[in-house]
PDB file of N, CA and C in Angstrom:
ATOM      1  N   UNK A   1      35.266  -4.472 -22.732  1.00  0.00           N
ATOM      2  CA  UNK A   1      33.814  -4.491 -22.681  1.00  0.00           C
ATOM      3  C   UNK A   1      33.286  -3.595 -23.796  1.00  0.00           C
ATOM      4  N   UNK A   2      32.493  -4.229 -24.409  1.00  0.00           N
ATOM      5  CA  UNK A   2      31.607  -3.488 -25.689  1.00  0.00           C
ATOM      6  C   UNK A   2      30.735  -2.293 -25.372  1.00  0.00           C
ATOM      7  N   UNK A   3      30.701  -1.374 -25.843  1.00  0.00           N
ATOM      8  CA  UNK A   3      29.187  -0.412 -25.485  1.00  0.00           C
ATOM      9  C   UNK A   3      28.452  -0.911 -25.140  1.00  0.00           C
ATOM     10  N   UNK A   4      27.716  -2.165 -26.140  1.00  0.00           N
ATOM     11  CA  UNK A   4      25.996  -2.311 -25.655  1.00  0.00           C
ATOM     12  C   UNK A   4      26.306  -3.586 -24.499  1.00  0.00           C
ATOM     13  N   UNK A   5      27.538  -4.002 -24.199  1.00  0.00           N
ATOM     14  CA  UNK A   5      27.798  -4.836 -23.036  1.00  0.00           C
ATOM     15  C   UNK A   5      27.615  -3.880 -21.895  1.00  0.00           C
ATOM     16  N   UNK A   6      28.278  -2.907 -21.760  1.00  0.00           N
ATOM     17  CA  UNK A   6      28.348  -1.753 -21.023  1.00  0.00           C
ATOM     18  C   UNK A   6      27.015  -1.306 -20.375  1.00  0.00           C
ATOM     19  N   UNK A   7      26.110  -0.759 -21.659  1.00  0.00           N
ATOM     20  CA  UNK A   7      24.558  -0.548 -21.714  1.00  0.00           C
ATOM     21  C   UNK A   7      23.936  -1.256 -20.707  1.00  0.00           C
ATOM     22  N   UNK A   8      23.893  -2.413 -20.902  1.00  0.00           N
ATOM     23  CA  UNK A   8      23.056  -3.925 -20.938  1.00  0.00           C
ATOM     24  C   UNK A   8      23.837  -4.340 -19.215  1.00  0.00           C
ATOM     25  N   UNK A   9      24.964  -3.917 -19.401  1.00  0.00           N
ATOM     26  CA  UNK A   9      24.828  -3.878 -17.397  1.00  0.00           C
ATOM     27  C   UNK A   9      24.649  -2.808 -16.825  1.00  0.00           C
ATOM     28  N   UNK A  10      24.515  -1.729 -17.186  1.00  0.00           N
ATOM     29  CA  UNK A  10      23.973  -0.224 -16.367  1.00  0.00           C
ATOM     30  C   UNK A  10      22.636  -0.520 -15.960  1.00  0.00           C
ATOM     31  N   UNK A  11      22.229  -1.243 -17.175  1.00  0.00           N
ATOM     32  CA  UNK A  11      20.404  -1.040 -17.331  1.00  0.00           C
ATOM     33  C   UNK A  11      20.143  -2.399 -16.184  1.00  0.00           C
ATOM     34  N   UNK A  12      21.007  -3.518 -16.092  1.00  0.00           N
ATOM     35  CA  UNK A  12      20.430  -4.662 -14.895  1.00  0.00           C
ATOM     36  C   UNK A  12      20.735  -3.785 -13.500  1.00  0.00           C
ATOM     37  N   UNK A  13      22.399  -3.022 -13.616  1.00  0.00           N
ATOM     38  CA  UNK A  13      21.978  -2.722 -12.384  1.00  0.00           C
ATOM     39  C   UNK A  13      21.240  -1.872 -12.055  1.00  0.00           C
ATOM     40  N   UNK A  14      20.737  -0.587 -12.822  1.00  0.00           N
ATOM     41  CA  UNK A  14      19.538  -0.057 -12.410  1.00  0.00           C
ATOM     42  C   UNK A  14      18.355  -0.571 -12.015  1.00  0.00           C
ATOM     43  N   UNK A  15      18.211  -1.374 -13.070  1.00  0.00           N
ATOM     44  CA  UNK A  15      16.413  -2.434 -12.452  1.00  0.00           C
ATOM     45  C   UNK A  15      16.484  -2.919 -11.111  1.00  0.00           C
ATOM     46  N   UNK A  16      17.757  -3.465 -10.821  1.00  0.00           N
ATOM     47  CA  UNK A  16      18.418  -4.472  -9.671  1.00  0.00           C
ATOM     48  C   UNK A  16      18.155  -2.954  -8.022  1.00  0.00           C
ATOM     49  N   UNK A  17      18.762  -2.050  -8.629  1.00  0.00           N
ATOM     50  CA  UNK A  17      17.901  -1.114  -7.663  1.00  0.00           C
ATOM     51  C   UNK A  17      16.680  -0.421  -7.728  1.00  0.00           C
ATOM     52  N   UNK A  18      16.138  -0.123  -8.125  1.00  0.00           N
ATOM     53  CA  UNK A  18      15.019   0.357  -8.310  1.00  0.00           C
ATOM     54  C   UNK A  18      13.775  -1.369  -7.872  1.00  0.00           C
ATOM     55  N   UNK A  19      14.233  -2.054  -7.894  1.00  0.00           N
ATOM     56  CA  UNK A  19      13.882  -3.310  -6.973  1.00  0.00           C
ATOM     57  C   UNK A  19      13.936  -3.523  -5.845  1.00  0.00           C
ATOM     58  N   UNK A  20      15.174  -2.942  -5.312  1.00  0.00           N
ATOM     59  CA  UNK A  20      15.930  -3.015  -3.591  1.00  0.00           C
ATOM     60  C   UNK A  20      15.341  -2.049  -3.115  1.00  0.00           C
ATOM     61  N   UNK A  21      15.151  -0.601  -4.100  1.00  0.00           N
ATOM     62  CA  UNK A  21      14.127   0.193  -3.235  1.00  0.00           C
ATOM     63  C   UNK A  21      13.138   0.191  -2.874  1.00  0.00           C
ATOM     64  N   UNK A  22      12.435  -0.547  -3.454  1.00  0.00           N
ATOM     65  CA  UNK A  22      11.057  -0.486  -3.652  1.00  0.00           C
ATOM     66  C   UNK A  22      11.347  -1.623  -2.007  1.00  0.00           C
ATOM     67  N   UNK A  23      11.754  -2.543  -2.459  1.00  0.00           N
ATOM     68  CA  UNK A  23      11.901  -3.570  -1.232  1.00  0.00           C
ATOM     69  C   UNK A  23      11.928  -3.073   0.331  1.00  0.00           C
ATOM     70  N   UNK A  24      13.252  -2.000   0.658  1.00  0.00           N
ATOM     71  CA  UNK A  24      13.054  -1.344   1.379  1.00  0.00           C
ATOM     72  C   UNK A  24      12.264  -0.224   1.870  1.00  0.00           C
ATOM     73  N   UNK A  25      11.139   0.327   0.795  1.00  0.00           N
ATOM     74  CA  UNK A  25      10.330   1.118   1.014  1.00  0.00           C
ATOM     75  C   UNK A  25       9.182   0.436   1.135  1.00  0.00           C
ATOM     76  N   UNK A  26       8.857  -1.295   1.475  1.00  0.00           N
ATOM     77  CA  UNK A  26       7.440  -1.355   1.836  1.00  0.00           C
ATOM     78  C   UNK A  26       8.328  -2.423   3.249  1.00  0.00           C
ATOM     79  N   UNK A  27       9.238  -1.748   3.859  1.00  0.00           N
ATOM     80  CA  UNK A  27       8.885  -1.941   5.320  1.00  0.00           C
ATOM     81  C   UNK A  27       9.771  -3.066   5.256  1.00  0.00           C
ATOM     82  N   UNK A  28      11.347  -3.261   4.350  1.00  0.00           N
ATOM     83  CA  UNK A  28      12.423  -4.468   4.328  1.00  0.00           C
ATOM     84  C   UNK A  28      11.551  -5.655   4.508  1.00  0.00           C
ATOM     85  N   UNK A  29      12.968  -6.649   5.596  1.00  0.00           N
ATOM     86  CA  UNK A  29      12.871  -7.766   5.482  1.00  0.00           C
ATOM     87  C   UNK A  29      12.066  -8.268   6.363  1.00  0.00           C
ATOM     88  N   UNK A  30      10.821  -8.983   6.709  1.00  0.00           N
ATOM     89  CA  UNK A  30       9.955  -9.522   7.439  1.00  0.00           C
ATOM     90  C   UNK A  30      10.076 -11.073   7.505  1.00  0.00           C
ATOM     91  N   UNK A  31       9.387 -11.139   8.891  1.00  0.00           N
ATOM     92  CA  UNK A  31       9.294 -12.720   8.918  1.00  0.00           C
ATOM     93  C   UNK A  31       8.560 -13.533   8.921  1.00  0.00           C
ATOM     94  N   UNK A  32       8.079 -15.139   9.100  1.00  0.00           N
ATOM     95  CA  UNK A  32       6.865 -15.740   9.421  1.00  0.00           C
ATOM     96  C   UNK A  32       7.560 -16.905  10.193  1.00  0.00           C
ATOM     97  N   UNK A  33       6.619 -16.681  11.438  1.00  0.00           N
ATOM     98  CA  UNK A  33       6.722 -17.572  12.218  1.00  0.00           C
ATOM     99  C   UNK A  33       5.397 -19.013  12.682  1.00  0.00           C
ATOM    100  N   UNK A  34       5.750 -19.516  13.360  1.00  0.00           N
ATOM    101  CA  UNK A  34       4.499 -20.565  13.837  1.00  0.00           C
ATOM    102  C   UNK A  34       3.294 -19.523  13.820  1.00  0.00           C
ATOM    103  N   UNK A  35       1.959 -20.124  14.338  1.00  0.00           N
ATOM    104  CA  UNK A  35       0.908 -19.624  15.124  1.00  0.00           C
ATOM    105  C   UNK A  35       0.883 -19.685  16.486  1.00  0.00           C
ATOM    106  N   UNK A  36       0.495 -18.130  16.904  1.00  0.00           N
ATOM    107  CA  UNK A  36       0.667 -18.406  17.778  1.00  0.00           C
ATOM    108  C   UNK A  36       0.818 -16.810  18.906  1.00  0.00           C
ATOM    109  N   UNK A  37       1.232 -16.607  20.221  1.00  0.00           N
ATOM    110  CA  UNK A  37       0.703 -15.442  20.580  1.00  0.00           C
ATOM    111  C   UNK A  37       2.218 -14.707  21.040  1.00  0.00           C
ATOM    112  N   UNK A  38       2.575 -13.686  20.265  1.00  0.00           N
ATOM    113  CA  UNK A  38       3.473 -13.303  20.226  1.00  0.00           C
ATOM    114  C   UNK A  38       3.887 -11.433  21.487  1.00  0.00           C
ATOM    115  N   UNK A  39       5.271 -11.297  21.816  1.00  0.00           N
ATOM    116  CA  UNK A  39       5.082  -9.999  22.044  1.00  0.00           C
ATOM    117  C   UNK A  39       6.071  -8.935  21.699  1.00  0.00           C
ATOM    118  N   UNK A  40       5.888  -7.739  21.298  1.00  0.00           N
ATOM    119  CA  UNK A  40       6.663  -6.826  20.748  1.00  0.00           C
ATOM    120  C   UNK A  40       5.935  -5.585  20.318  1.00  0.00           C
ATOM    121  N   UNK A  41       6.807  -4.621  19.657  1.00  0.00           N
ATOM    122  CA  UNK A  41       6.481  -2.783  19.788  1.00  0.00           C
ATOM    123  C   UNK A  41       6.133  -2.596  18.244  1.00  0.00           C
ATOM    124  N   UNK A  42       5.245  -1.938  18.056  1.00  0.00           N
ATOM    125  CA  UNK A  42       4.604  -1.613  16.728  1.00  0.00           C
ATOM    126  C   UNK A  42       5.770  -1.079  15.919  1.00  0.00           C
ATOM    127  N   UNK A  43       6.240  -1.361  14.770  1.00  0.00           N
ATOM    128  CA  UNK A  43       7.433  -0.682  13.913  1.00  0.00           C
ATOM    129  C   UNK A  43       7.128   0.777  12.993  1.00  0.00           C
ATOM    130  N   UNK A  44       5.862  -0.116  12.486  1.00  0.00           N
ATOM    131  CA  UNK A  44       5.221   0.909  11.324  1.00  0.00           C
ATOM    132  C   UNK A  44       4.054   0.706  11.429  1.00  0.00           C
ATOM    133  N   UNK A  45       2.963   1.639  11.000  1.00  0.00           N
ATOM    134  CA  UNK A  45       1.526   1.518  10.644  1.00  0.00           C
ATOM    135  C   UNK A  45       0.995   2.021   9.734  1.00  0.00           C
ATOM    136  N   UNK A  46       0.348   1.182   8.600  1.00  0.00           N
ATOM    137  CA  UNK A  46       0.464   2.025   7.495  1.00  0.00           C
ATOM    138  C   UNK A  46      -1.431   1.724   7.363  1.00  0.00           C
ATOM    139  N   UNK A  47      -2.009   2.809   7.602  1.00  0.00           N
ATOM    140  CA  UNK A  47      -2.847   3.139   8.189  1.00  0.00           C
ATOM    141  C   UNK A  47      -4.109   3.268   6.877  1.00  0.00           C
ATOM    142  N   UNK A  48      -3.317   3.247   5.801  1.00  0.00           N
ATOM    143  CA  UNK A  48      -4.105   3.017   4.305  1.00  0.00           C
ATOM    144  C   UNK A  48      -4.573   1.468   3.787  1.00  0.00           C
ATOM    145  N   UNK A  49      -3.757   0.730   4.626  1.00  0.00           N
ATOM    146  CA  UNK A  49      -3.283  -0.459   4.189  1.00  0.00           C
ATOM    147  C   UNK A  49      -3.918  -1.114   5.306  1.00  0.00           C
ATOM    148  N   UNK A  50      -4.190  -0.784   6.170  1.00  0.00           N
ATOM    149  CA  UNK A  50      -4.032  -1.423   7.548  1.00  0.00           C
ATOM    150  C   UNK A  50      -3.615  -2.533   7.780  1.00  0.00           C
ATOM    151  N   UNK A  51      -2.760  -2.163   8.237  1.00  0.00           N
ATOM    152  CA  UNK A  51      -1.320  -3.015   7.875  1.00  0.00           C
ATOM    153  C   UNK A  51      -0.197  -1.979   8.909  1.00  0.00           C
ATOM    154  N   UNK A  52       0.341  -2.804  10.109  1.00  0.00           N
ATOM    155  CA  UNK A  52       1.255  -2.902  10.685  1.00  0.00           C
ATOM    156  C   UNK A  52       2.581  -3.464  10.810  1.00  0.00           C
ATOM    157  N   UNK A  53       3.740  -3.166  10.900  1.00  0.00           N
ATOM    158  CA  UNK A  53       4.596  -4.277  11.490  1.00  0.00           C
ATOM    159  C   UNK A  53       5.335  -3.968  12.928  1.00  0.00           C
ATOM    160  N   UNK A  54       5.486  -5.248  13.269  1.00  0.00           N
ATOM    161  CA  UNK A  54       5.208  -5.601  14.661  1.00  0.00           C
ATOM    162  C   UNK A  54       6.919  -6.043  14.956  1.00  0.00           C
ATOM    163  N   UNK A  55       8.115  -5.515  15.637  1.00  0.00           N
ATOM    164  CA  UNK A  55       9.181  -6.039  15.905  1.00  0.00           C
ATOM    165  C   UNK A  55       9.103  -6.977  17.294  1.00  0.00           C
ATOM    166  N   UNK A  56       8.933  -8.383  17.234  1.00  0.00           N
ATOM    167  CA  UNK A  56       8.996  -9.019  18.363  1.00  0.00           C
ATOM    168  C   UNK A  56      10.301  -9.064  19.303  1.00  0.00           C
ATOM    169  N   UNK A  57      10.048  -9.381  20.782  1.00  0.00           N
ATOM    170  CA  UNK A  57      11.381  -9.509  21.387  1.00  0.00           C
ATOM    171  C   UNK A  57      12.109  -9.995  21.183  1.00  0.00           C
ATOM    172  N   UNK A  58      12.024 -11.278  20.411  1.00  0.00           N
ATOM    173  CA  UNK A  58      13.527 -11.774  19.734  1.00  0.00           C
ATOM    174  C   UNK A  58      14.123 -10.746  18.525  1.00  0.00           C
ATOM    175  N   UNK A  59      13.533 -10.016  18.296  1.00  0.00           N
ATOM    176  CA  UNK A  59      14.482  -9.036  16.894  1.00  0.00           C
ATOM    177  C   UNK A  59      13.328  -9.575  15.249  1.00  0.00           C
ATOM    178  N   UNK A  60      12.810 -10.499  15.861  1.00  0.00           N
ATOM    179  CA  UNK A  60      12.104 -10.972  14.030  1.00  0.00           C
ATOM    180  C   UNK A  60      10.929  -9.744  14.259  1.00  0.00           C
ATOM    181  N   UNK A  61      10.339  -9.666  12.487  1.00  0.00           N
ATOM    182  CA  UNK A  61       9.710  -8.604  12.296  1.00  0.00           C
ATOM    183  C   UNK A  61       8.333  -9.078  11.493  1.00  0.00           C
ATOM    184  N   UNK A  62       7.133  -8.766  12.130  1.00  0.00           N
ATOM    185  CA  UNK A  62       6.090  -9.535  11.102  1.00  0.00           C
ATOM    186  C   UNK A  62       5.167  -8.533  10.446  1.00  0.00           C
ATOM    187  N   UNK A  63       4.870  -8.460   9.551  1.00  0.00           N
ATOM    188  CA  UNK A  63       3.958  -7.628   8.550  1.00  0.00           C
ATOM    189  C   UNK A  63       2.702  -8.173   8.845  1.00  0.00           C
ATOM    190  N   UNK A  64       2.032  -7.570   9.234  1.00  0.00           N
ATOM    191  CA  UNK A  64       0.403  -7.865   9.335  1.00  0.00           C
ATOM    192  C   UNK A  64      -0.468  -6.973   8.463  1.00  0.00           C
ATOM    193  N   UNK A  65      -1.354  -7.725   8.051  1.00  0.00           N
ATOM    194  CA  UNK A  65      -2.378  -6.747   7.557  1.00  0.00           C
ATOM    195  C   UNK A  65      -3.793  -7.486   8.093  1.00  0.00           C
ATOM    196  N   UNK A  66      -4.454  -6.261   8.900  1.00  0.00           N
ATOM    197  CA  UNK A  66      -6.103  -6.781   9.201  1.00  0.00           C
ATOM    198  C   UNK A  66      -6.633  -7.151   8.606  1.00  0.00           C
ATOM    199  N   UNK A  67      -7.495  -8.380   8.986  1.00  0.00           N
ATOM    200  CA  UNK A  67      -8.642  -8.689   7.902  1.00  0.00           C
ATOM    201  C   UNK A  67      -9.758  -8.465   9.173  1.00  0.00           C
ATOM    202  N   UNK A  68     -11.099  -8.943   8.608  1.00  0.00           N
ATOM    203  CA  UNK A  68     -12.564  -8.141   9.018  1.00  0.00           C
ATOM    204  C   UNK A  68     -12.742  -9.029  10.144  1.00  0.00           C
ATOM    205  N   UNK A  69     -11.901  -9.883  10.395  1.00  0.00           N
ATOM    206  CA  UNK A  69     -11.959 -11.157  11.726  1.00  0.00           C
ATOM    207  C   UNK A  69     -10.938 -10.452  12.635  1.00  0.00           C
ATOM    208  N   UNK A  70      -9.688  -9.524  12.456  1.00  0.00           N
ATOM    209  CA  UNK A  70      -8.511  -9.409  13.160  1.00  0.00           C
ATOM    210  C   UNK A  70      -9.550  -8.366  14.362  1.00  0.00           C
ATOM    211  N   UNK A  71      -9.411  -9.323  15.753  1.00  0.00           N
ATOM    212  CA  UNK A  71      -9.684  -7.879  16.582  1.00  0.00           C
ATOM    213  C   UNK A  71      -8.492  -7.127  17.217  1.00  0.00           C
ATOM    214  N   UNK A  72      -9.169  -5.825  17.277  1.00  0.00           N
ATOM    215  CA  UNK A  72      -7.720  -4.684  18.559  1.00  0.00           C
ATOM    216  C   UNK A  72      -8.568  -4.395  19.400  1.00  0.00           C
ATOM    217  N   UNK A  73      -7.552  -4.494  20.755  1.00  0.00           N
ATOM    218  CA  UNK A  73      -8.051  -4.362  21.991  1.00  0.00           C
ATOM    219  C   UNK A  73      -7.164  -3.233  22.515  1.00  0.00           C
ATOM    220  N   UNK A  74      -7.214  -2.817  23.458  1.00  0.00           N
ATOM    221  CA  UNK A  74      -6.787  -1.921  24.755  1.00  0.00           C
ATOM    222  C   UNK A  74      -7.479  -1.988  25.762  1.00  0.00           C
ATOM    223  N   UNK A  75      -6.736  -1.989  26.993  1.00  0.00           N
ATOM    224  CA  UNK A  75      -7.636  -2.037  28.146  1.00  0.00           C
ATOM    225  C   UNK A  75      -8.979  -2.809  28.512  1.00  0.00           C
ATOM    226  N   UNK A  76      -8.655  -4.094  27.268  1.00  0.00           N
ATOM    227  CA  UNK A  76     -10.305  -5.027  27.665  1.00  0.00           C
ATOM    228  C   UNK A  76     -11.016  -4.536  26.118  1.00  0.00           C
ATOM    229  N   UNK A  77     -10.862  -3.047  25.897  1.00  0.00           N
ATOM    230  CA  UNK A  77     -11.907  -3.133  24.873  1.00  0.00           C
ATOM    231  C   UNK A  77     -11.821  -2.902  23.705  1.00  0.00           C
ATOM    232  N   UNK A  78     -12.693  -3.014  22.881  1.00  0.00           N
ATOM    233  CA  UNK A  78     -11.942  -2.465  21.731  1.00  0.00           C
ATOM    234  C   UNK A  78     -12.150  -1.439  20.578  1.00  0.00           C
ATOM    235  N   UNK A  79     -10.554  -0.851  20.116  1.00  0.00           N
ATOM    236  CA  UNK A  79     -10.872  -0.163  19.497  1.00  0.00           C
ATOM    237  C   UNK A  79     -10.224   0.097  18.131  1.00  0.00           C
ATOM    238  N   UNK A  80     -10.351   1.188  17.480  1.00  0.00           N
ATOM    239  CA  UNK A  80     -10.077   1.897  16.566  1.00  0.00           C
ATOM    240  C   UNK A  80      -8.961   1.026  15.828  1.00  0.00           C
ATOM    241  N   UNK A  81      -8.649   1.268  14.468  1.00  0.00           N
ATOM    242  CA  UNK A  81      -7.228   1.223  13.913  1.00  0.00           C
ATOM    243  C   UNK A  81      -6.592   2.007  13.996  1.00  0.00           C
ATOM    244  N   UNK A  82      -6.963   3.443  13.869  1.00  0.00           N
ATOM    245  CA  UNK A  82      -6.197   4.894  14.122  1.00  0.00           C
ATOM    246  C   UNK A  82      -5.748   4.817  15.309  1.00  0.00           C
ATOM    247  N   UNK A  83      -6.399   3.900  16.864  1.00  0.00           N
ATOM    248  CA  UNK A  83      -5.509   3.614  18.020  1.00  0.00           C
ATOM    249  C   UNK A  83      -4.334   3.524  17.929  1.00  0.00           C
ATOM    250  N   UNK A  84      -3.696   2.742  17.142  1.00  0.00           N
ATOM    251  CA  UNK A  84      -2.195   2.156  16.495  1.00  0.00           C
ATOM    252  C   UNK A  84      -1.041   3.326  16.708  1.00  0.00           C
ATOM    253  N   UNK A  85      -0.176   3.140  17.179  1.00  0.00           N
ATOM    254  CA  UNK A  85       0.712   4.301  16.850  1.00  0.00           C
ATOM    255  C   UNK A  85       2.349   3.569  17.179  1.00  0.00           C
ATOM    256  N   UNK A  86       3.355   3.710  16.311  1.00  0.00           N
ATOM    257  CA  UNK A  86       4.519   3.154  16.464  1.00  0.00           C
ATOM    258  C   UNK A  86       5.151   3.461  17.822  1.00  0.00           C
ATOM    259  N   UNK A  87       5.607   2.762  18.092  1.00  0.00           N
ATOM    260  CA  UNK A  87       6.355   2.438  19.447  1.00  0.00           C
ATOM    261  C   UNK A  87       5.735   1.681  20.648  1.00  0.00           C
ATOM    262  N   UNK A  88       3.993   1.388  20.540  1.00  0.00           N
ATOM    263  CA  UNK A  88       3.441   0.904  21.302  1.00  0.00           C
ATOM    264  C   UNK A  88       3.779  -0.989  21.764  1.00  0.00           C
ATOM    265  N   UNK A  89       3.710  -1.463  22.331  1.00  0.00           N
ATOM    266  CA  UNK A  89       3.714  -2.614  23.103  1.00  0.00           C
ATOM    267  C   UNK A  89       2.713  -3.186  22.848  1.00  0.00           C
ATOM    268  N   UNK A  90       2.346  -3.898  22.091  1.00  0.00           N
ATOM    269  CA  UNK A  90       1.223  -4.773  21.597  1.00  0.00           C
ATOM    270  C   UNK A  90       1.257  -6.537  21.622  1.00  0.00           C
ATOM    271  N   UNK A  91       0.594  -7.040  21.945  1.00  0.00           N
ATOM    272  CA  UNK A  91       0.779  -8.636  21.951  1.00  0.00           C
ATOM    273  C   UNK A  91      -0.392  -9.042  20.753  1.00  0.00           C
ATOM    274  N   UNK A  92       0.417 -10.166  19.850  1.00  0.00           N
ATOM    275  CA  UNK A  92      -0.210 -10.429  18.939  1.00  0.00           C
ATOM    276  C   UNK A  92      -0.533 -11.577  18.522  1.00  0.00           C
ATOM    277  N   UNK A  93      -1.192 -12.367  17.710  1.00  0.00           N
ATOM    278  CA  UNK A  93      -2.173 -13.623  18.006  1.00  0.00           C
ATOM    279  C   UNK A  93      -2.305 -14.121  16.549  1.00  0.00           C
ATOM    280  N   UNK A  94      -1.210 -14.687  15.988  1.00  0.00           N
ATOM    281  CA  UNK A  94      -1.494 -14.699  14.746  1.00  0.00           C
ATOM    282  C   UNK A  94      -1.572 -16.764  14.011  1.00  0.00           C
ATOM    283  N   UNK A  95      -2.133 -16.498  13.165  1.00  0.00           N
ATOM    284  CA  UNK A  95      -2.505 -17.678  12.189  1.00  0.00           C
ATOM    285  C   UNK A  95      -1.460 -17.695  11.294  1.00  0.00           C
ATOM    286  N   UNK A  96      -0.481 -18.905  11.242  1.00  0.00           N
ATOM    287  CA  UNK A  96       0.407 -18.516   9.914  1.00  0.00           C
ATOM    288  C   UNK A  96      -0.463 -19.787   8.663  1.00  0.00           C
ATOM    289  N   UNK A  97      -0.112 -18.809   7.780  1.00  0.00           N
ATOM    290  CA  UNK A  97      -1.448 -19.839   6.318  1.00  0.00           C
ATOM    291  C   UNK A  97      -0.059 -20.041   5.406  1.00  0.00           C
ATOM    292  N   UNK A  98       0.332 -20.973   5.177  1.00  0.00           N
ATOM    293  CA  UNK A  98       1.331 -20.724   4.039  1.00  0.00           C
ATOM    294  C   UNK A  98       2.276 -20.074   4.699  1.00  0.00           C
ATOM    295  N   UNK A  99       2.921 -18.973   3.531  1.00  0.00           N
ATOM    296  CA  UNK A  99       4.037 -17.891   4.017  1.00  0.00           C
ATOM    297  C   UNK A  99       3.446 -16.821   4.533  1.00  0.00           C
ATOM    298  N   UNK A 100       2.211 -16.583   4.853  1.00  0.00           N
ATOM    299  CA  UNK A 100       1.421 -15.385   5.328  1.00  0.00           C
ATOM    300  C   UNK A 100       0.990 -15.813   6.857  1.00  0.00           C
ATOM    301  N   UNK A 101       0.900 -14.644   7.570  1.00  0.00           N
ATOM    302  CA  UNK A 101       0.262 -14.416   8.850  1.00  0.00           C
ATOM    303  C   UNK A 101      -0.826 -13.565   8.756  1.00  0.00           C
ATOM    304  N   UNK A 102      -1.947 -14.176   9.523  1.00  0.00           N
ATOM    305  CA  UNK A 102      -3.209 -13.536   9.554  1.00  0.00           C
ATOM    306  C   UNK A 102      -2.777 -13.268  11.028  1.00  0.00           C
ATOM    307  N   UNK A 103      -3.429 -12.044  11.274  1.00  0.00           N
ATOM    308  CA  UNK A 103      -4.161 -11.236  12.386  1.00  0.00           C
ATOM    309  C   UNK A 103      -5.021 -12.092  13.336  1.00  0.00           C
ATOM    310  N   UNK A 104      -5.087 -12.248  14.272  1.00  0.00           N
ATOM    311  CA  UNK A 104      -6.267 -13.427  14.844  1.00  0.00           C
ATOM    312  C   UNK A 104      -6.261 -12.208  16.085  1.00  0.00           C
ATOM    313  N   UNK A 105      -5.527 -11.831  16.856  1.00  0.00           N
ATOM    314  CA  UNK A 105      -5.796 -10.257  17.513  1.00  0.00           C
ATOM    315  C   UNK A 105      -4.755  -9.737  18.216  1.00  0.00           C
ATOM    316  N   UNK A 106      -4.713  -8.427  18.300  1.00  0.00           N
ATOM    317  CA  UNK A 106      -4.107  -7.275  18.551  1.00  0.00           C
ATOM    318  C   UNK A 106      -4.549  -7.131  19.821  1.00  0.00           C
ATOM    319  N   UNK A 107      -3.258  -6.749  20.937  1.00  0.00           N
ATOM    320  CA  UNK A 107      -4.101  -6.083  21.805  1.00  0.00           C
ATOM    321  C   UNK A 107      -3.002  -5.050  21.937  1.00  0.00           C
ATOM    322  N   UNK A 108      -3.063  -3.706  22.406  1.00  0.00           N
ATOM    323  CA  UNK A 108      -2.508  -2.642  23.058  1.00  0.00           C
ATOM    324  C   UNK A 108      -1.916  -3.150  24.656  1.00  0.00           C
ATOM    325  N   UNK A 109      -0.756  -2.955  24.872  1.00  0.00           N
ATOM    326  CA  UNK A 109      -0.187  -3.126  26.048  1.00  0.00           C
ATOM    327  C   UNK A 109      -0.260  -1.620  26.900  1.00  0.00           C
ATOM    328  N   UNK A 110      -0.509  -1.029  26.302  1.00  0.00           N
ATOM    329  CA  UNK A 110      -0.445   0.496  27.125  1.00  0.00           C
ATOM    330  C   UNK A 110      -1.590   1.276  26.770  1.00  0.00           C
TER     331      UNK A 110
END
């Protein structure tokens, strides 16, 4: 193997990670499923973004992000985004558009 052969694969596999990280730092591998009303425990909440992900009881994982239509409930009513907190029990109500899931609503199980 030549130097700049050498070079020229250090430098793919660096890009090649610095890709995988990034991948795993906005919350891995997610899924999209039908529409439809789903149930499972909050994973992450990224509270800048608003933007959750949601691990359902089968093990799949969905990335949501609110839009100005997504409602959250608890107890009947509703509230806050700062409500949100990982580990909670939430049932979720989503629109799949394409490869994306919209929010259609959130509710708090606890």
């Amino acid at each position: 193997m030549t130097k700049a052969t050498f070079h020229s694969s250090v430098i793919s596999l660096l890009i090649a990670a610095v890709f995988a990280l990034g991948f795993i730092a906005c919350g891995g591998s997610t899924d999209v499923v039908d529409s439809g009303t789903y149930n499972g425990k909050v994973k992450k909440v990224e509270a800048e973004k608003t933007e959750i992900y949601v691990t359902l009881d089968d093990g799949k994982t969905l990335e949501l992000y609110f839009t100005e239509e997504t409602s959250l409930t608890q107890n009947g009513q509703d509230v806050e985004f700062s409500t949100l907190e990982k580990d909670q029990k939430v049932e979720v109500t989503v629109e799949k558009v394409g490869k994306r899931l919209d929010p259609i609503s959130v509710k708090i199980m606890e």
